[in-house]
C-alpha atoms as a PDB file:
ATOM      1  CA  UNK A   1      21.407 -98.743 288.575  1.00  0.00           C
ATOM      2  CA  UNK A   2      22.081 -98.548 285.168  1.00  0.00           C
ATOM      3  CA  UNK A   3      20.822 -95.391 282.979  1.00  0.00           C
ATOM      4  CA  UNK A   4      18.370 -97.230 281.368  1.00  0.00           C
ATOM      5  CA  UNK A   5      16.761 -98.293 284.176  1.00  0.00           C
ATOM      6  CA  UNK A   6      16.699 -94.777 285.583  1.00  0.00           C
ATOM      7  CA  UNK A   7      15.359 -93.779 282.756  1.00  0.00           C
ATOM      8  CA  UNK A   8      12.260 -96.190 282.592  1.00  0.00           C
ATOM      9  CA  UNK A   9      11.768 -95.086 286.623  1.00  0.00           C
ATOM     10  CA  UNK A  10      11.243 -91.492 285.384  1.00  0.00           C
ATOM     11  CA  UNK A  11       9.217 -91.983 282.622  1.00  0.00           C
ATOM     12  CA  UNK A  12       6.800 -94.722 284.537  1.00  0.00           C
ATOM     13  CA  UNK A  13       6.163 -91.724 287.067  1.00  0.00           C
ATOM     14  CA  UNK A  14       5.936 -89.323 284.907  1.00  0.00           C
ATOM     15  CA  UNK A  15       3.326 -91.348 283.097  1.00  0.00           C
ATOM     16  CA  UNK A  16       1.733 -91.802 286.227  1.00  0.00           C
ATOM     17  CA  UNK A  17       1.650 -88.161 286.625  1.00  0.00           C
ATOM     18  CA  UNK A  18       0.346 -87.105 283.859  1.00  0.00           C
ATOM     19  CA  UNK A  19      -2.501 -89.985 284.242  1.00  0.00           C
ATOM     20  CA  UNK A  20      -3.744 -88.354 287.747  1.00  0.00           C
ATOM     21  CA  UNK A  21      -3.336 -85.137 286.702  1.00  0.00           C
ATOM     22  CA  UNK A  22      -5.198 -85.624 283.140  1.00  0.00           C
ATOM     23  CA  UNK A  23      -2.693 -84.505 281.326  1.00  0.00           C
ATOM     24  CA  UNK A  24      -3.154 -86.777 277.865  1.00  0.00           C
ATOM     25  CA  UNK A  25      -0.345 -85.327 276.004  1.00  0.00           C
ATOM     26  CA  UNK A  26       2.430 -85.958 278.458  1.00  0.00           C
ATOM     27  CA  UNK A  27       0.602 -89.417 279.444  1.00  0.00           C
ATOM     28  CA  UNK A  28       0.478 -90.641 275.812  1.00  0.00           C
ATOM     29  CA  UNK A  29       4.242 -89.482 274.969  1.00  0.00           C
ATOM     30  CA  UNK A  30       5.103 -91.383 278.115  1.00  0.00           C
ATOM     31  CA  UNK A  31       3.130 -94.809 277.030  1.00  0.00           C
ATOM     32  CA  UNK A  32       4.862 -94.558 273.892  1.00  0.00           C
ATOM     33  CA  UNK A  33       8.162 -94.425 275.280  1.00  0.00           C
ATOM     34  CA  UNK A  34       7.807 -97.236 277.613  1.00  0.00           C
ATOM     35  CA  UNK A  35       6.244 -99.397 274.967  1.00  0.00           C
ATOM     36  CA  UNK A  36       8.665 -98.799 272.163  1.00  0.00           C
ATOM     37  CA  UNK A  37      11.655 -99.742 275.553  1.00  0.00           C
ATOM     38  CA  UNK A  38       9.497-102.936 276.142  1.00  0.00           C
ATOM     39  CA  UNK A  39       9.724-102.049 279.913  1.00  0.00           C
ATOM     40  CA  UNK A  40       7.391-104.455 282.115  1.00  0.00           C
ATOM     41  CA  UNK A  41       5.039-102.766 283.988  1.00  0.00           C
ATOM     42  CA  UNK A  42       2.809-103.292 286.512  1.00  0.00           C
ATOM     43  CA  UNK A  43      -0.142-101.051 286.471  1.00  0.00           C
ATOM     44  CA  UNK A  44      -2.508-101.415 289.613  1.00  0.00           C
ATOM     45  CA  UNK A  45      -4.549 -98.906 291.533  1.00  0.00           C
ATOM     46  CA  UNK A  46      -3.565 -97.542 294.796  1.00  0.00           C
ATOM     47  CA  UNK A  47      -5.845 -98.548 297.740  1.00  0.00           C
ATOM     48  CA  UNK A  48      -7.229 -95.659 298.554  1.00  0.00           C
ATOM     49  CA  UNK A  49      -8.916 -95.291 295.237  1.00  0.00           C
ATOM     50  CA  UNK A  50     -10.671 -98.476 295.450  1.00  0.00           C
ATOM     51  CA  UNK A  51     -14.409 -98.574 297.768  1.00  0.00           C
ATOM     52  CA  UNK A  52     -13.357 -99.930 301.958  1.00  0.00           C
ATOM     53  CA  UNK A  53     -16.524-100.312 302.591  1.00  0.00           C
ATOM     54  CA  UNK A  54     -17.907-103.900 302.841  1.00  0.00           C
ATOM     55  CA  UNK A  55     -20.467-104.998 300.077  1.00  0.00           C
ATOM     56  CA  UNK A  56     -22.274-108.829 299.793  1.00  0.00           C
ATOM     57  CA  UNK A  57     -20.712-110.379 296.533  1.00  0.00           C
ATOM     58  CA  UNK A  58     -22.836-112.813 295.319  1.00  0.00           C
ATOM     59  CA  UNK A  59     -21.129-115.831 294.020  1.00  0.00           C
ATOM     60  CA  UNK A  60     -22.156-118.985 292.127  1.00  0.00           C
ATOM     61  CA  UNK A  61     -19.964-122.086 293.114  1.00  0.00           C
ATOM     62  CA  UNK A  62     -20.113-125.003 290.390  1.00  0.00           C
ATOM     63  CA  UNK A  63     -17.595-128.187 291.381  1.00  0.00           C
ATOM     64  CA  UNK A  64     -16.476-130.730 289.087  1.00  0.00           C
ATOM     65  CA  UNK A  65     -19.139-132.909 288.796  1.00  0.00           C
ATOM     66  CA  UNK A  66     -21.276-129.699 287.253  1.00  0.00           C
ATOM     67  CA  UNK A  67     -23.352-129.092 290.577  1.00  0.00           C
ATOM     68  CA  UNK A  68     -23.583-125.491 291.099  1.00  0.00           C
ATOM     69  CA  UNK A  69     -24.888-123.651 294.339  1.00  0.00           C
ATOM     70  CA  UNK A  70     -25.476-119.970 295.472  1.00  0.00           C
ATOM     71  CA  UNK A  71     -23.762-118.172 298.467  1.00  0.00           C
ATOM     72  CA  UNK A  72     -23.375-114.783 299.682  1.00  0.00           C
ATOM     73  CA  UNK A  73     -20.182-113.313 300.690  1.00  0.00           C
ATOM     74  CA  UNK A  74     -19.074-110.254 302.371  1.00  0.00           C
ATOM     75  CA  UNK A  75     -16.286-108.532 300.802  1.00  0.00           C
ATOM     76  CA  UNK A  76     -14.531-105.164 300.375  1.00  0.00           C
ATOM     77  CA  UNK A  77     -13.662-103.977 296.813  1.00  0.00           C
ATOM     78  CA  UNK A  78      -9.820-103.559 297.550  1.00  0.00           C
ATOM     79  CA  UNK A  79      -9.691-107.033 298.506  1.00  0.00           C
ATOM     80  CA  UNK A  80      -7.427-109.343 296.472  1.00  0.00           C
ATOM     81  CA  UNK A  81      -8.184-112.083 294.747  1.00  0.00           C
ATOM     82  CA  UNK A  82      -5.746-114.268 297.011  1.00  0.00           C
ATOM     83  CA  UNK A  83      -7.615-112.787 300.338  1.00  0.00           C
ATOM     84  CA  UNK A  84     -11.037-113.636 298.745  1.00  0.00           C
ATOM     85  CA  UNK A  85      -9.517-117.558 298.317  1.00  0.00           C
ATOM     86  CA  UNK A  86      -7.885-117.241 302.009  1.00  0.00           C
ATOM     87  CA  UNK A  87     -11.686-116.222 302.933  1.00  0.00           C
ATOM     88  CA  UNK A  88     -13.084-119.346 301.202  1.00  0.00           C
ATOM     89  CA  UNK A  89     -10.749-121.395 302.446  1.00  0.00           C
ATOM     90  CA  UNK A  90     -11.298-120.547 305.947  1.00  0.00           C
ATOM     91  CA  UNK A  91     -14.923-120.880 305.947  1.00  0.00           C
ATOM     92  CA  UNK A  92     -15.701-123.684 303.830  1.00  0.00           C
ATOM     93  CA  UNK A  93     -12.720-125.537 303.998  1.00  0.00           C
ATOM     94  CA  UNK A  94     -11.824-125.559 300.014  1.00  0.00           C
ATOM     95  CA  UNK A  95      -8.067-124.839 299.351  1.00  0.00           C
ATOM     96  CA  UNK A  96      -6.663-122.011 297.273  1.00  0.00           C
ATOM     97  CA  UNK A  97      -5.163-124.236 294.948  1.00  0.00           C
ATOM     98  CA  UNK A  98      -8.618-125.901 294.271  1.00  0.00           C
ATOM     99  CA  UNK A  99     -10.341-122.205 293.171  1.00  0.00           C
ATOM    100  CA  UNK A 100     -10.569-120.535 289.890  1.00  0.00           C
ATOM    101  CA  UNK A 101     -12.572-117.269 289.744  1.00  0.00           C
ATOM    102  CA  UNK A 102     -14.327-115.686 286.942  1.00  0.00           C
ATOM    103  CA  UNK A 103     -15.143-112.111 287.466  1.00  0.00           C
ATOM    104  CA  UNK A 104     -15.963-109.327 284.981  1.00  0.00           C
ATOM    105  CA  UNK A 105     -16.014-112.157 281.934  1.00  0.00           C
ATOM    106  CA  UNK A 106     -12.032-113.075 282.937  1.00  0.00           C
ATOM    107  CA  UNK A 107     -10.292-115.010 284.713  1.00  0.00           C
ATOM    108  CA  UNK A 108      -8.983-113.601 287.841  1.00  0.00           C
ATOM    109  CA  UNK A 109      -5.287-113.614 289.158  1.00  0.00           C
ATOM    110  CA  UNK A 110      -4.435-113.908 293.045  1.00  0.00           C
ATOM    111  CA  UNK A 111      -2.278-110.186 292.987  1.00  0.00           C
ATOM    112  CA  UNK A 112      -5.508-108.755 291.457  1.00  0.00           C
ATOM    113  CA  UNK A 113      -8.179-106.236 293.274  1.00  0.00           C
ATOM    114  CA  UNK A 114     -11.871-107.295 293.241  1.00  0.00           C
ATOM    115  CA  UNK A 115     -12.274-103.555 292.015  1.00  0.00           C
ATOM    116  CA  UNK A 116      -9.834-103.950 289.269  1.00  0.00           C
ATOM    117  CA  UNK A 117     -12.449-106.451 288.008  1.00  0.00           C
ATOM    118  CA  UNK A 118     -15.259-104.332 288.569  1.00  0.00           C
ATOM    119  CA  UNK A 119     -16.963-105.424 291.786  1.00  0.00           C
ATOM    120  CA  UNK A 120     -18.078-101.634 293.557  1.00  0.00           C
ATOM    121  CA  UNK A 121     -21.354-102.388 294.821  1.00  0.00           C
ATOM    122  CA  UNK A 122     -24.088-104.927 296.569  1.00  0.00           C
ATOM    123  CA  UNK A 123     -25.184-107.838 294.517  1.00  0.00           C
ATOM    124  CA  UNK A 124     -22.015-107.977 291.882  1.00  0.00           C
ATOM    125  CA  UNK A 125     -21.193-111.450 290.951  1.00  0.00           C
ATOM    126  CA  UNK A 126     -18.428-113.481 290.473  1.00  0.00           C
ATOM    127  CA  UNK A 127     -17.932-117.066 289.802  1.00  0.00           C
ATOM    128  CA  UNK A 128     -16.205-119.645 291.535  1.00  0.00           C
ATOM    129  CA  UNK A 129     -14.902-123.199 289.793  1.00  0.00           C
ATOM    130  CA  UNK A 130     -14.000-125.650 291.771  1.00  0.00           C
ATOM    131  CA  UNK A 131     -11.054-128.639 290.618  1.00  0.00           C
ATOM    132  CA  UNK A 132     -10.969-132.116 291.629  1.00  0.00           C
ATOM    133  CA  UNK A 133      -8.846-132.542 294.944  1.00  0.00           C
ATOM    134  CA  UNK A 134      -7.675-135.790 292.449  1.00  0.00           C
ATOM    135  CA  UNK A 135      -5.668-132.989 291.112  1.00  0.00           C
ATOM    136  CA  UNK A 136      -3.419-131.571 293.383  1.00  0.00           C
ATOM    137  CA  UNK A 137      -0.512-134.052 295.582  1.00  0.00           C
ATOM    138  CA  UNK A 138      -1.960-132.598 298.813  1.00  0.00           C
ATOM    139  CA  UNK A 139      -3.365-134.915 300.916  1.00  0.00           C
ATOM    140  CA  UNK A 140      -6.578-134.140 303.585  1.00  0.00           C
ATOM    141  CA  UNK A 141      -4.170-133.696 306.488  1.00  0.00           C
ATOM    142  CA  UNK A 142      -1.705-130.746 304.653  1.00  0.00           C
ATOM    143  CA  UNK A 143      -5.124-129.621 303.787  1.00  0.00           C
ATOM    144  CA  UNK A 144      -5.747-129.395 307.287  1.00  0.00           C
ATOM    145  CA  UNK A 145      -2.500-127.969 308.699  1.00  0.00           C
ATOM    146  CA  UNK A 146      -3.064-125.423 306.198  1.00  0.00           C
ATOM    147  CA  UNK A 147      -6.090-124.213 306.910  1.00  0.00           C
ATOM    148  CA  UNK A 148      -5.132-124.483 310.466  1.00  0.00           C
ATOM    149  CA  UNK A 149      -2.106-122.102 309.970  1.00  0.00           C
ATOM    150  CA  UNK A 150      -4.319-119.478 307.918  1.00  0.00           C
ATOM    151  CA  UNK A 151      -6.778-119.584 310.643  1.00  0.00           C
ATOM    152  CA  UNK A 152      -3.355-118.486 312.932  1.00  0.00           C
ATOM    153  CA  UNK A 153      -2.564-115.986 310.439  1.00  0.00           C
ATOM    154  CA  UNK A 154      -6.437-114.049 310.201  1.00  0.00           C
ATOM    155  CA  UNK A 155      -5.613-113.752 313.931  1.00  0.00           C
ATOM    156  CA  UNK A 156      -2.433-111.918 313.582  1.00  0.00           C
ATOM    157  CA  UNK A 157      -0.044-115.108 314.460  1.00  0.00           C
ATOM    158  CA  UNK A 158       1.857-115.419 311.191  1.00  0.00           C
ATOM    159  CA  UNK A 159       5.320-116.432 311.930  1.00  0.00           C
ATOM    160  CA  UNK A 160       4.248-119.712 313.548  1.00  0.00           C
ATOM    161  CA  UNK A 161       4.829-123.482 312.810  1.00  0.00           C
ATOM    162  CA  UNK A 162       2.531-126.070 313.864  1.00  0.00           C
ATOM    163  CA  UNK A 163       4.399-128.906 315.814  1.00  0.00           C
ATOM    164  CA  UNK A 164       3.170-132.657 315.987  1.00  0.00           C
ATOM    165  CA  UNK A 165       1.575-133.400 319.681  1.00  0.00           C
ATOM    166  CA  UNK A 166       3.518-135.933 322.179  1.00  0.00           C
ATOM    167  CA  UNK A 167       7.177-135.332 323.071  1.00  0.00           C
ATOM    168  CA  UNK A 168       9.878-136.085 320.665  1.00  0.00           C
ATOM    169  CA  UNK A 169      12.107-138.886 322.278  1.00  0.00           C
ATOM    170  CA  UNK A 170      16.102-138.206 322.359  1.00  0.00           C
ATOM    171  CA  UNK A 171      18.072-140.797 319.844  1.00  0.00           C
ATOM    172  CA  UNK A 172      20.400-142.936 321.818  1.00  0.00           C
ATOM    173  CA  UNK A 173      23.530-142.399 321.265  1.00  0.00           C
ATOM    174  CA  UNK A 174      26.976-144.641 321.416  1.00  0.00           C
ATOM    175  CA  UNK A 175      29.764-143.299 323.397  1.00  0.00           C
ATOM    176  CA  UNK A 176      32.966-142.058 321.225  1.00  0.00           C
ATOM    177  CA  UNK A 177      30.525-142.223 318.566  1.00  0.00           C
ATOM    178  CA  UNK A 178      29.878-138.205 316.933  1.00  0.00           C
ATOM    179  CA  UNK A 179      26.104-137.134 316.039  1.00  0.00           C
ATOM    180  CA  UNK A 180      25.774-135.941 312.522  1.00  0.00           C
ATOM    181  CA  UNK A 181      23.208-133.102 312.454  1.00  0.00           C
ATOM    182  CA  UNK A 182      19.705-134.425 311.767  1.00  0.00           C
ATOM    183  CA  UNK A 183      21.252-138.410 312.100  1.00  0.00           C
ATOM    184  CA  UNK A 184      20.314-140.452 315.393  1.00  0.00           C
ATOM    185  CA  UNK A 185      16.360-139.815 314.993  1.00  0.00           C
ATOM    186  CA  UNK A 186      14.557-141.939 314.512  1.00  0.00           C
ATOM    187  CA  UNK A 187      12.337-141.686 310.936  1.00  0.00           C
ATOM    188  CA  UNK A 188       8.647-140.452 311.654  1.00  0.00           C
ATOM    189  CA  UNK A 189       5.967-143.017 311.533  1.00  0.00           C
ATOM    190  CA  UNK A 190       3.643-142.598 308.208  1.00  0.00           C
ATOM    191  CA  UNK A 191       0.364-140.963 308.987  1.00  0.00           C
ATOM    192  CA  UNK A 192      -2.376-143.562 308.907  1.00  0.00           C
ATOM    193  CA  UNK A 193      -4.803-143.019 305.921  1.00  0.00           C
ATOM    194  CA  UNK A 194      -7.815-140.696 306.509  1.00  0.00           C
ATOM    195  CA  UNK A 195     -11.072-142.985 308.253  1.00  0.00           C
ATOM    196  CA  UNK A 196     -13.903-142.100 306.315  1.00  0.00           C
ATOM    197  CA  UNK A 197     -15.633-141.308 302.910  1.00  0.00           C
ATOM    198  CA  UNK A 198     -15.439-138.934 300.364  1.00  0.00           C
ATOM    199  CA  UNK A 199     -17.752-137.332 299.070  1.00  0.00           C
ATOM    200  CA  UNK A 200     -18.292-137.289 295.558  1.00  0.00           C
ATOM    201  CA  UNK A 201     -19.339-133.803 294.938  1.00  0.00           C
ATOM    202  CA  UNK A 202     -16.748-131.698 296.753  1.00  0.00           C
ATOM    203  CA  UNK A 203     -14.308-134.510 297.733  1.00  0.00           C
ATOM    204  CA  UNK A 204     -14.576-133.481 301.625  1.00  0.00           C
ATOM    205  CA  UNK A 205     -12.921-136.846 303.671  1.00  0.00           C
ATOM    206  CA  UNK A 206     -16.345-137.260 306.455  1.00  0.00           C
ATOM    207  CA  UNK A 207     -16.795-138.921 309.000  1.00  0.00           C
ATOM    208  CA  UNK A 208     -17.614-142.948 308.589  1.00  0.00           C
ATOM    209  CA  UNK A 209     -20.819-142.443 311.026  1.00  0.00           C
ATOM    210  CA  UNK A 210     -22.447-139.308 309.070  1.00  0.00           C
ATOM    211  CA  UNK A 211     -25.029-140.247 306.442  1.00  0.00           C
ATOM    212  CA  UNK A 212     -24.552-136.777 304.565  1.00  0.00           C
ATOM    213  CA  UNK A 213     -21.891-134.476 303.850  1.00  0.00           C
ATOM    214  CA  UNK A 214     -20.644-131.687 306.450  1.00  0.00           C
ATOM    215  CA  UNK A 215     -19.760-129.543 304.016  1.00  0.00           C
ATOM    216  CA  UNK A 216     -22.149-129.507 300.643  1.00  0.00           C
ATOM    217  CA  UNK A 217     -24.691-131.959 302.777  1.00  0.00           C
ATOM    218  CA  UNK A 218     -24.390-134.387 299.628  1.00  0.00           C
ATOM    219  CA  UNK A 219     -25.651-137.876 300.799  1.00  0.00           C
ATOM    220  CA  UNK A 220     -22.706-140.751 301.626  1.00  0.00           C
ATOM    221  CA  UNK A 221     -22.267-143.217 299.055  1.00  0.00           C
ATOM    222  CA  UNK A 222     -24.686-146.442 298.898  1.00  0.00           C
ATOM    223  CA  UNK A 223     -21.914-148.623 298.138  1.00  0.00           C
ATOM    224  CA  UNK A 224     -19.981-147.685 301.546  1.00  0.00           C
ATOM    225  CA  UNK A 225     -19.988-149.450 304.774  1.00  0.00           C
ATOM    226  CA  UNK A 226     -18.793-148.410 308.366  1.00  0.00           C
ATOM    227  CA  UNK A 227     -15.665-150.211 309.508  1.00  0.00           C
ATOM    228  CA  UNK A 228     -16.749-152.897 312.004  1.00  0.00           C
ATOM    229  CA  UNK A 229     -13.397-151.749 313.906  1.00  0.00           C
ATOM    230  CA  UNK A 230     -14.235-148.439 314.285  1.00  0.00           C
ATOM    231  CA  UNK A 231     -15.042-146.311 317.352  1.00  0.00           C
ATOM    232  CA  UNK A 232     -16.524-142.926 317.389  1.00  0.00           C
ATOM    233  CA  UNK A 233     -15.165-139.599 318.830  1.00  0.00           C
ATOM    234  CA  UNK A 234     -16.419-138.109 321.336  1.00  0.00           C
ATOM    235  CA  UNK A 235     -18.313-135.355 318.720  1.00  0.00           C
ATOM    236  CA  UNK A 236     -19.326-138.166 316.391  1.00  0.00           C
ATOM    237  CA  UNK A 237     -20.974-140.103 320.058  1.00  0.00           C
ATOM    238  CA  UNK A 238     -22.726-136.861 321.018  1.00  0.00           C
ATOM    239  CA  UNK A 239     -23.824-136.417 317.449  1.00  0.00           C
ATOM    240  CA  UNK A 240     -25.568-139.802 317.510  1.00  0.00           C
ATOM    241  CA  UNK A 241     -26.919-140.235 320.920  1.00  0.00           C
ATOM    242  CA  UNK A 242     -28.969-136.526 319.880  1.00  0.00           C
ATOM    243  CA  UNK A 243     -30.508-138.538 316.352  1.00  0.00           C
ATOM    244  CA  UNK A 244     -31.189-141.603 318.596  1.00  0.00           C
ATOM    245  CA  UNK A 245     -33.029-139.150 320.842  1.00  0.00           C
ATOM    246  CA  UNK A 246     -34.878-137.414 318.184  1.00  0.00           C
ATOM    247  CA  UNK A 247     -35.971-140.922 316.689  1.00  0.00           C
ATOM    248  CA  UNK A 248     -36.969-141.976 320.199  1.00  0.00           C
ATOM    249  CA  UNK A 249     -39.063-138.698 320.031  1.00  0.00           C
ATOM    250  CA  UNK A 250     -40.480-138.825 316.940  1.00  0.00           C
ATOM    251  CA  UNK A 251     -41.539-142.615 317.944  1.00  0.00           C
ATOM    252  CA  UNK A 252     -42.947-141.960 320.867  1.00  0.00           C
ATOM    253  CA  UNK A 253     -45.108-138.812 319.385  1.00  0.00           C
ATOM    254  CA  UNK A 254     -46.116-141.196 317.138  1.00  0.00           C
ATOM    255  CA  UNK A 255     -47.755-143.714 319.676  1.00  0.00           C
ATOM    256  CA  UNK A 256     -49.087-141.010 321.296  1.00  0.00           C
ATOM    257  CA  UNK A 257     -51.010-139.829 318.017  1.00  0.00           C
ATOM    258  CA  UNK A 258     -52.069-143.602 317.656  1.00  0.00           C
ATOM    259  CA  UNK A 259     -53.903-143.735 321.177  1.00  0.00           C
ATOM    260  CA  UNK A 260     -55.264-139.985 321.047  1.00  0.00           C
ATOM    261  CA  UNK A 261     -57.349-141.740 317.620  1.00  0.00           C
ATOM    262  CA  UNK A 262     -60.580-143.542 318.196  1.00  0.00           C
ATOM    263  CA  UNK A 263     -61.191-145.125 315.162  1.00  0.00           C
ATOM    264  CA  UNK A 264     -58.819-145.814 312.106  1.00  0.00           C
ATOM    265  CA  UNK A 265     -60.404-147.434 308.991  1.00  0.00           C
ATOM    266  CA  UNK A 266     -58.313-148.558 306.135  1.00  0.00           C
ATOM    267  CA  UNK A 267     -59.992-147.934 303.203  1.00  0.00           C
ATOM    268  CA  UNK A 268     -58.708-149.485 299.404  1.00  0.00           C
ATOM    269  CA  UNK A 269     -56.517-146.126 298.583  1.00  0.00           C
ATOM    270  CA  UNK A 270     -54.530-147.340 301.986  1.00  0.00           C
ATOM    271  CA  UNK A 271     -55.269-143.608 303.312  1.00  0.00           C
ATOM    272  CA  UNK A 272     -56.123-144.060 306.973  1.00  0.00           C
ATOM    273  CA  UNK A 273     -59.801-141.777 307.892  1.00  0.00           C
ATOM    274  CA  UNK A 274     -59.969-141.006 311.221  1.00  0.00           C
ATOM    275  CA  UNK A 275     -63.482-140.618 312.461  1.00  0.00           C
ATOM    276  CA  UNK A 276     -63.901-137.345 315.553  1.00  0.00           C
ATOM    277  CA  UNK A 277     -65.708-139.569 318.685  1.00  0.00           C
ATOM    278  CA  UNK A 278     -68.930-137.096 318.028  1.00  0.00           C
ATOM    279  CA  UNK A 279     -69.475-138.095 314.895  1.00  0.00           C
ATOM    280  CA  UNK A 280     -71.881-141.411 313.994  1.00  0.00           C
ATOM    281  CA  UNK A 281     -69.744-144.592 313.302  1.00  0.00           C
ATOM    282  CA  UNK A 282     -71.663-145.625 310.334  1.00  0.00           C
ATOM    283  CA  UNK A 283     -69.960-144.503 307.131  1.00  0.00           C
ATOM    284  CA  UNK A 284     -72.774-145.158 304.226  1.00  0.00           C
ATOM    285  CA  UNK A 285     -74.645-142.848 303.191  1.00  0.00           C
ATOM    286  CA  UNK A 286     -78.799-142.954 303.979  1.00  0.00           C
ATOM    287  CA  UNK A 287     -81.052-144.285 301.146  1.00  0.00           C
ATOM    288  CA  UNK A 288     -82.958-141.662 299.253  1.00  0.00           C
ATOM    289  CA  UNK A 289     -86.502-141.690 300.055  1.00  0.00           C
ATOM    290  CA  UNK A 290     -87.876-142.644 296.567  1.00  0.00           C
ATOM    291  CA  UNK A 291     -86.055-145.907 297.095  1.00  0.00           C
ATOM    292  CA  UNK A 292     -87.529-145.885 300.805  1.00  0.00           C
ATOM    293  CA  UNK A 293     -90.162-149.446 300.901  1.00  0.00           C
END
């Protein structure tokens, strides 16, 4: 280590110093120093300063196409900006690299503390921008083997690597003929495109049976059609069968209503009057009895 260097150790903590013990003088004679050396700091509380305790952050989302919804989160105060994405990203499926975060009027960086940008207590906000997926090169399945390996890592698996399923089949090899490492495998079939639509608000790939988004609820596209070819899981089957048996329900309620009424008289407005069984059948009203022959 050069003496430079050393020097610009010292004087960073003696400027630190001097900052916890109030001490402006040596503090300020410190800052100058480091400034007029052009030494690159990085000035950042130390955890135990910042709030542990768990506050709700409340957070206005806004996607690309200007659509903006409210949600709730609960976070701690010495969180970082790059956990809060991880925390996103885990429960609502949008990747890191599609967030941008606005908090305290500035844009907030991933090495960053949510108290560093003011957020101490319930009801704080923050803001949360959401990109096109049109603008990143991942495609929906890396954006689902990575959420699938941070889901591995909030559990405390971290040095993992998810494997393909099926058993990889040896490469034949000729006799008298050497392997090169990596050479004699046989290349790895393309994945097939994702099967299903995308929705136009938070570009989440759904399934081709679901008439409304799984993740924002936004309704499926007029213009697209179910693949004549295609067969439903076993999740999309059970989903169906149970809105076949509510319709069935709903139908059947419906009859029952219809026989449970006596009387039903369609009147010009098209609004159906249903007359209670103890009540007299005729409808107009009696003359008055200066009209009375």
């Amino acid at each position: 280590m050069d003496e430079k260097t050393k020097k610009a150790e010292e004087m960073a903590l003696r400027l630190t110093r001097a900052v916890a013990g109030g001490d402006e003088q040596v503090a300020v004679q410190c800052a100058i120093w480091l400034a007029e050396q052009r030494v690159p700091l990085n000035v950042q509380l130390k955890p135990e300063v910042s709030p542990t305790q768990d506050i709700r952050l409340w957070v206005s989302v806004e996607d690309a196409q200007m659509h903006t919804v409210t949600i709730w989160l609960t976070v701690r105060p010495d969180m970082t900006v790059a956990s809060l994405k991880d925390m996103v990203f885990l429960d609502y499926g949008f990747p890191p690299v599609l967030q941008q975060w606005v908090i305290g009027q500035r844009l907030a960086r991933d090495q960053e503390t949510l108290h560093s940008h003011g957020v101490r207590r319930n009801g704080d906000t923050a803001y949360l921008y959401l990109l096109s997926a049109c603008n990143t090169s991942l495609n929906p399945q890396e954006l689902q083997r990575e959420r699938q390996l941070r889901m591995l890592e909030d559990l405390g698996f971290k040095d993992l690597t998810l494997q393909p399923r099926g058993p990889l089949e040896p490469a034949l090899s000729r006799p008298g003929v050497p392997q090169e490492p990596g050479r004699g495998q046989p290349d790895a079939a393309p994945e097939p495109p994702p099967v299903g639509w995308q929705c136009p608000g938070c570009t989440f790939i759904n399934k081709p049976t679901r008439p409304g988004c799984e993740m924002c609820c936004r309704a499926r596209p007029e213009a697209y059609q179910v693949p004549a070819s295609y067969q439903p899981d076993e999740e999309e089957r059970a989903r169906l069968a149970g809105e076949e048996e509510a319709l069935r329900q709903y139908q059947q309620l419906l009859l029952h209503l219809d026989i449970a009424s006596p009387w039903t008289l369609q009147f010009p407005t098209s609004l159906p009057v249903v007359i209670h069984p103890g009540l007299p059948k005729r409808l107009d009203p009696a003359p008055h009895p200066s009209l009375r022959n």
